[in-house]
Protein backbone atom coordinates (compact mmCIF):
# COMPACT_ATOMS: atom_id res chain seq x y z
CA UNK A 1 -62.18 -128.85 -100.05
CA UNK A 2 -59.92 -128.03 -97.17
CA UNK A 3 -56.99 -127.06 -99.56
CA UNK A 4 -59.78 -124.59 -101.53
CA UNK A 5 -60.39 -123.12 -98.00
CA UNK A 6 -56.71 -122.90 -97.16
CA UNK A 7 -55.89 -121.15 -100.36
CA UNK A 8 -58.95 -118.52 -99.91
CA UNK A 9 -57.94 -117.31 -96.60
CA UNK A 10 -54.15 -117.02 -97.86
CA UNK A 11 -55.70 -114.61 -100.74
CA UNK A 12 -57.78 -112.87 -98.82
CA UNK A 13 -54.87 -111.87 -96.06
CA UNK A 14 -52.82 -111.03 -99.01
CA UNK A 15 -54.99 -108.45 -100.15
CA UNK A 16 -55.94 -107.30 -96.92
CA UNK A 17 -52.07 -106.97 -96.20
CA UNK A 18 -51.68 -105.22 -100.01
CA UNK A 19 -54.50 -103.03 -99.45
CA UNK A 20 -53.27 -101.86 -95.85
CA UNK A 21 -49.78 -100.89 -97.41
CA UNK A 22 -51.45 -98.98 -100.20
CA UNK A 23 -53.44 -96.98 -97.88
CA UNK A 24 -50.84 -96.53 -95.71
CA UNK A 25 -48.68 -95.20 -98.09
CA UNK A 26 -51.60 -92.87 -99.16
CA UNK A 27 -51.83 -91.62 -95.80
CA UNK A 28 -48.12 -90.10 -95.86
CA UNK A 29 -48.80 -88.64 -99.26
CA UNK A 30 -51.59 -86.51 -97.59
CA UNK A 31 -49.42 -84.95 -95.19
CA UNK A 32 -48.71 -80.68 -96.17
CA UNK A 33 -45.26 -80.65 -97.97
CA UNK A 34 -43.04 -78.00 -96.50
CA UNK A 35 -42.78 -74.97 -98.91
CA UNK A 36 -40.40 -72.74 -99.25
CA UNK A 37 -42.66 -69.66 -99.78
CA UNK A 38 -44.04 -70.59 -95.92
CA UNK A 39 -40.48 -70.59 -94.69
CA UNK A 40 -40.15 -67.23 -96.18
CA UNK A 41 -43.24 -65.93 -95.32
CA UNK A 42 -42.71 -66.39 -91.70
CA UNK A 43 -39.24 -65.02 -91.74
CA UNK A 44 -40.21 -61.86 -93.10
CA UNK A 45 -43.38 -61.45 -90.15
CA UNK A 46 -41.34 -62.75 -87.15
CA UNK A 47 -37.29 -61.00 -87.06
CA UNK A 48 -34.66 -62.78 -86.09
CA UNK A 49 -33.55 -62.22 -82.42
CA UNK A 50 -30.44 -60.70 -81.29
CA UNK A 51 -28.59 -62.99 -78.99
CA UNK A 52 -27.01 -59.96 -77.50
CA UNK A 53 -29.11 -57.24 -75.83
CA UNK A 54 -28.80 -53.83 -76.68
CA UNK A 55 -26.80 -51.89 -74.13
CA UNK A 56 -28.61 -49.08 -74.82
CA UNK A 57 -28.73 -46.53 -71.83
CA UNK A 58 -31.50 -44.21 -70.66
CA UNK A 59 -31.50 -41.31 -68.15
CA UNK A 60 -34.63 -41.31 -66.12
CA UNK A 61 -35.76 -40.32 -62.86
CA UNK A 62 -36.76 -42.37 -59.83
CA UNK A 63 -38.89 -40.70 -56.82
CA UNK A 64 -37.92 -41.17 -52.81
CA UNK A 65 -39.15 -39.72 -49.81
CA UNK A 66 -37.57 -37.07 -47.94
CA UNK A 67 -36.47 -36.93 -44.26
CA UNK A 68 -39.66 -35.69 -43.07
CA UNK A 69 -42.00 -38.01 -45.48
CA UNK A 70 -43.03 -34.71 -46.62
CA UNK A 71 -42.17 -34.79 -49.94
CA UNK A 72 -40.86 -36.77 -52.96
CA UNK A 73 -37.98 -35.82 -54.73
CA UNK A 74 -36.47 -37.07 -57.67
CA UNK A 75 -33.21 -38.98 -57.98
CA UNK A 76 -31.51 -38.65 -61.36
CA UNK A 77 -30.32 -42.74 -62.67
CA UNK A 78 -28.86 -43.84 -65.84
CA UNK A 79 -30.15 -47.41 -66.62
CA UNK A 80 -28.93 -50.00 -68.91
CA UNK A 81 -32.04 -51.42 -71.39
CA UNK A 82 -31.19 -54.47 -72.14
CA UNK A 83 -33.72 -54.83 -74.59
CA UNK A 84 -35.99 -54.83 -71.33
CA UNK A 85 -39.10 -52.76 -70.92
CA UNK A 86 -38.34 -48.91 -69.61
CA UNK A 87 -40.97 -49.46 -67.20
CA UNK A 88 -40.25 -52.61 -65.87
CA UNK A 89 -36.44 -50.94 -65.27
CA UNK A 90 -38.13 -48.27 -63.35
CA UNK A 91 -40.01 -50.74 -60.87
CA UNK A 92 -37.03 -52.18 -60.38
CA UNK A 93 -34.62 -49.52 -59.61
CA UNK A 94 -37.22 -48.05 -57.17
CA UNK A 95 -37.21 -51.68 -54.84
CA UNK A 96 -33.31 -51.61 -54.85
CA UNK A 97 -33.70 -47.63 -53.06
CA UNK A 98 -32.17 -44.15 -53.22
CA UNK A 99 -28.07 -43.62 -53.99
CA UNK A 100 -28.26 -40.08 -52.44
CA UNK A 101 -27.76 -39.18 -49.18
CA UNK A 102 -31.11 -37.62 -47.89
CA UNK A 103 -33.40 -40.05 -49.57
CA UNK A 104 -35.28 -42.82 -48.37
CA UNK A 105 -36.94 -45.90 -49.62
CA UNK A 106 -40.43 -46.30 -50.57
CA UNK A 107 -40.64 -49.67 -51.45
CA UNK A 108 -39.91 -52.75 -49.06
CA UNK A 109 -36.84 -54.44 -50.21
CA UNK A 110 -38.09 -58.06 -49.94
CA UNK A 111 -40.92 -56.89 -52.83
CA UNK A 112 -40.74 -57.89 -55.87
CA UNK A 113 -41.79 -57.04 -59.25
CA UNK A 114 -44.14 -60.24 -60.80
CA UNK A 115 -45.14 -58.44 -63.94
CA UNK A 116 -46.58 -55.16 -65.74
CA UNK A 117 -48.51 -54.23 -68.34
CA UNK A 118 -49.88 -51.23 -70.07
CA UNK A 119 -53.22 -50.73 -71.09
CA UNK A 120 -55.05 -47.71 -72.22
CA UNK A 121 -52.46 -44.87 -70.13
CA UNK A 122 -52.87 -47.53 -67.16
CA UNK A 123 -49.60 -49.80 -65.93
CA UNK A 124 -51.37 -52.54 -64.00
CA UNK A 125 -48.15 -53.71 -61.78
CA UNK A 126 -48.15 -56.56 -60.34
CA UNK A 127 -46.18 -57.09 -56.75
CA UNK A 128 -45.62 -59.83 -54.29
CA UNK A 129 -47.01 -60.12 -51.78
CA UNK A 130 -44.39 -58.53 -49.46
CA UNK A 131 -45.15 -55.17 -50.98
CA UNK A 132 -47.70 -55.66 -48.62
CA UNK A 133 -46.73 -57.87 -46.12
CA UNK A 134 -43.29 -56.43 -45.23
CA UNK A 135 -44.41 -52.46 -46.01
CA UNK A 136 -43.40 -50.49 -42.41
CA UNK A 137 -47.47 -48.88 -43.12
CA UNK A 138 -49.20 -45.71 -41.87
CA UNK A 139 -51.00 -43.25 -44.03
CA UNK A 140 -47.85 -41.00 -44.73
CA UNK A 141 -45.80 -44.25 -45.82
CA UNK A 142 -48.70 -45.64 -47.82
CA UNK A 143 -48.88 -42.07 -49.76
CA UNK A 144 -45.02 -42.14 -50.35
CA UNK A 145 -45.17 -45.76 -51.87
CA UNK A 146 -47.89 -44.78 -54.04
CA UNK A 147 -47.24 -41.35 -54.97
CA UNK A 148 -43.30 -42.66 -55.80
CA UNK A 149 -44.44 -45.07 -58.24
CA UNK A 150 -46.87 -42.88 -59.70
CA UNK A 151 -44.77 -40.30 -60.69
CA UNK A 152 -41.63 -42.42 -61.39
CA UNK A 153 -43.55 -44.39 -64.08
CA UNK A 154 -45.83 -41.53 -65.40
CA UNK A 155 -42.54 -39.81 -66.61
CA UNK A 156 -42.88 -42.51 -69.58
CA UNK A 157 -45.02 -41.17 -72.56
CA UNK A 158 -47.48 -44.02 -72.70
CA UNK A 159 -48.33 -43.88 -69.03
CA UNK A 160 -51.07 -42.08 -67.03
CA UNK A 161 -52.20 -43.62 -64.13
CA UNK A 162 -50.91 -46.48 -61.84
CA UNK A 163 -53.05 -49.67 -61.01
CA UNK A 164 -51.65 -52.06 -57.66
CA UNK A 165 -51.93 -55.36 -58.19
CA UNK A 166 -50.76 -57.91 -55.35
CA UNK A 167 -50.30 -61.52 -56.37
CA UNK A 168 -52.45 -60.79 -59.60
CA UNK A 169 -55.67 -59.36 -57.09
CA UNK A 170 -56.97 -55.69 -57.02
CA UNK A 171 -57.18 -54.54 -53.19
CA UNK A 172 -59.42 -51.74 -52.09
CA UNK A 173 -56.76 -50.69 -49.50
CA UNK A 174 -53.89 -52.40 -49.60
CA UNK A 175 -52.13 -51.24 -46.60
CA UNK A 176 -55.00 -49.98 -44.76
CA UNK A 177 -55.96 -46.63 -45.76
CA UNK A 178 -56.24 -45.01 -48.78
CA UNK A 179 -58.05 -46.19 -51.86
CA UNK A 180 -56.17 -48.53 -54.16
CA UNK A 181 -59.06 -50.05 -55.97
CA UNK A 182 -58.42 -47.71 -59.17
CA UNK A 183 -56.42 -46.48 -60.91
CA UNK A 184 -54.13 -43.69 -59.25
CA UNK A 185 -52.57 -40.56 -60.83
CA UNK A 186 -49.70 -38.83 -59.56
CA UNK A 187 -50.30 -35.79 -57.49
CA UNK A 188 -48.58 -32.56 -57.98
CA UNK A 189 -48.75 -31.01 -54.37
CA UNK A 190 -46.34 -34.47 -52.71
CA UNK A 191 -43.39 -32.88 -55.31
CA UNK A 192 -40.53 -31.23 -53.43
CA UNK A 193 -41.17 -27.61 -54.21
């Protein structure tokens, strides 16, 4: 009787065991073979990235105060692309300053770009928070910083009006007096005549 026992329980692991490998080899045969149409597919929607940048350059102009925080003039730059956004370039050639004598800056140095993005005519950019922090203030300095942007990056077809963002956040006044809650369009009447 024992042996009978014995014998059962051997059979029955056995075909446990036998049964486990079968369904575990069934389980690998469900898995999605790779195809070479998907392979193709996907290389025709997504191109292949050049490891090297184009060097492409761009004339543009970038907008600085005058002696008397009067009025802006512009400052003719070539810039290198890179295979960077134009506007991005912009924001960053404005923190670094003016090359001519007679300018001066309207962005703190220590600011820096976080991101930008255009949507609808609007570039939402995005600035540290020493754009705030480390800006030298008053209303005439505050209209110089905003008006500089403004017309810097509204040079740029797909651009209309500039949105400040610090750290990500909207600001009502973001160094103290005028309105930065909206969008903000460049004004004629702060161009050098």
């Amino acid at each position: 009787m024992k042996w009978k026992n014995f014998i059962g329980v051997i059979m029955i692991l056995l075909l446990s065991f036998t049964a486990g490998c079968t369904l575990f080899n069934s389980s690998t045969d469900l898995k999605p073979e790779k195809s070479d149409t998907n392979v193709t597919e996907k290389n025709e929607t997504t191109p292949p990235v050049n490891p090297k940048p184009s060097l492409e350059e761009e004339t543009v102009f970038l907008y600085f105060s005058d002696d008397q925080a009067l009025y802006l003039k512009p400052e003719e730059r070539i810039v290198t692309r890179g295979g960077r956004p134009l506007a991005q370039i912009l924001i960053e050639e404005i923190i670094k300053g003016p090359q001519k004598e007679g300018l001066h800056k309207t962005i703190p140095s220590e600011a820096k770009l976080i991101s930008m993005e255009v949507v609808n005519g609007v570039a939402f950019v995005n600035f540290s928070e020493e754009m705030k922090t480390k800006h030298w203030g008053g209303s005439v300095g505050e209209r110089m910083t905003i008006q500089s942007v403004a017309h810097t990056l509204t040079q740029l077809p797909d651009i209309e009006k500039v949105q400040f963002l610090i750290e990500g956040k909207t600001e009502e006044a973001i160094w103290g007096h005028g309105y930065t809650g909206e969008p903000i369009a460049p004004a004629k009447d702060i161009l050098e005549k």
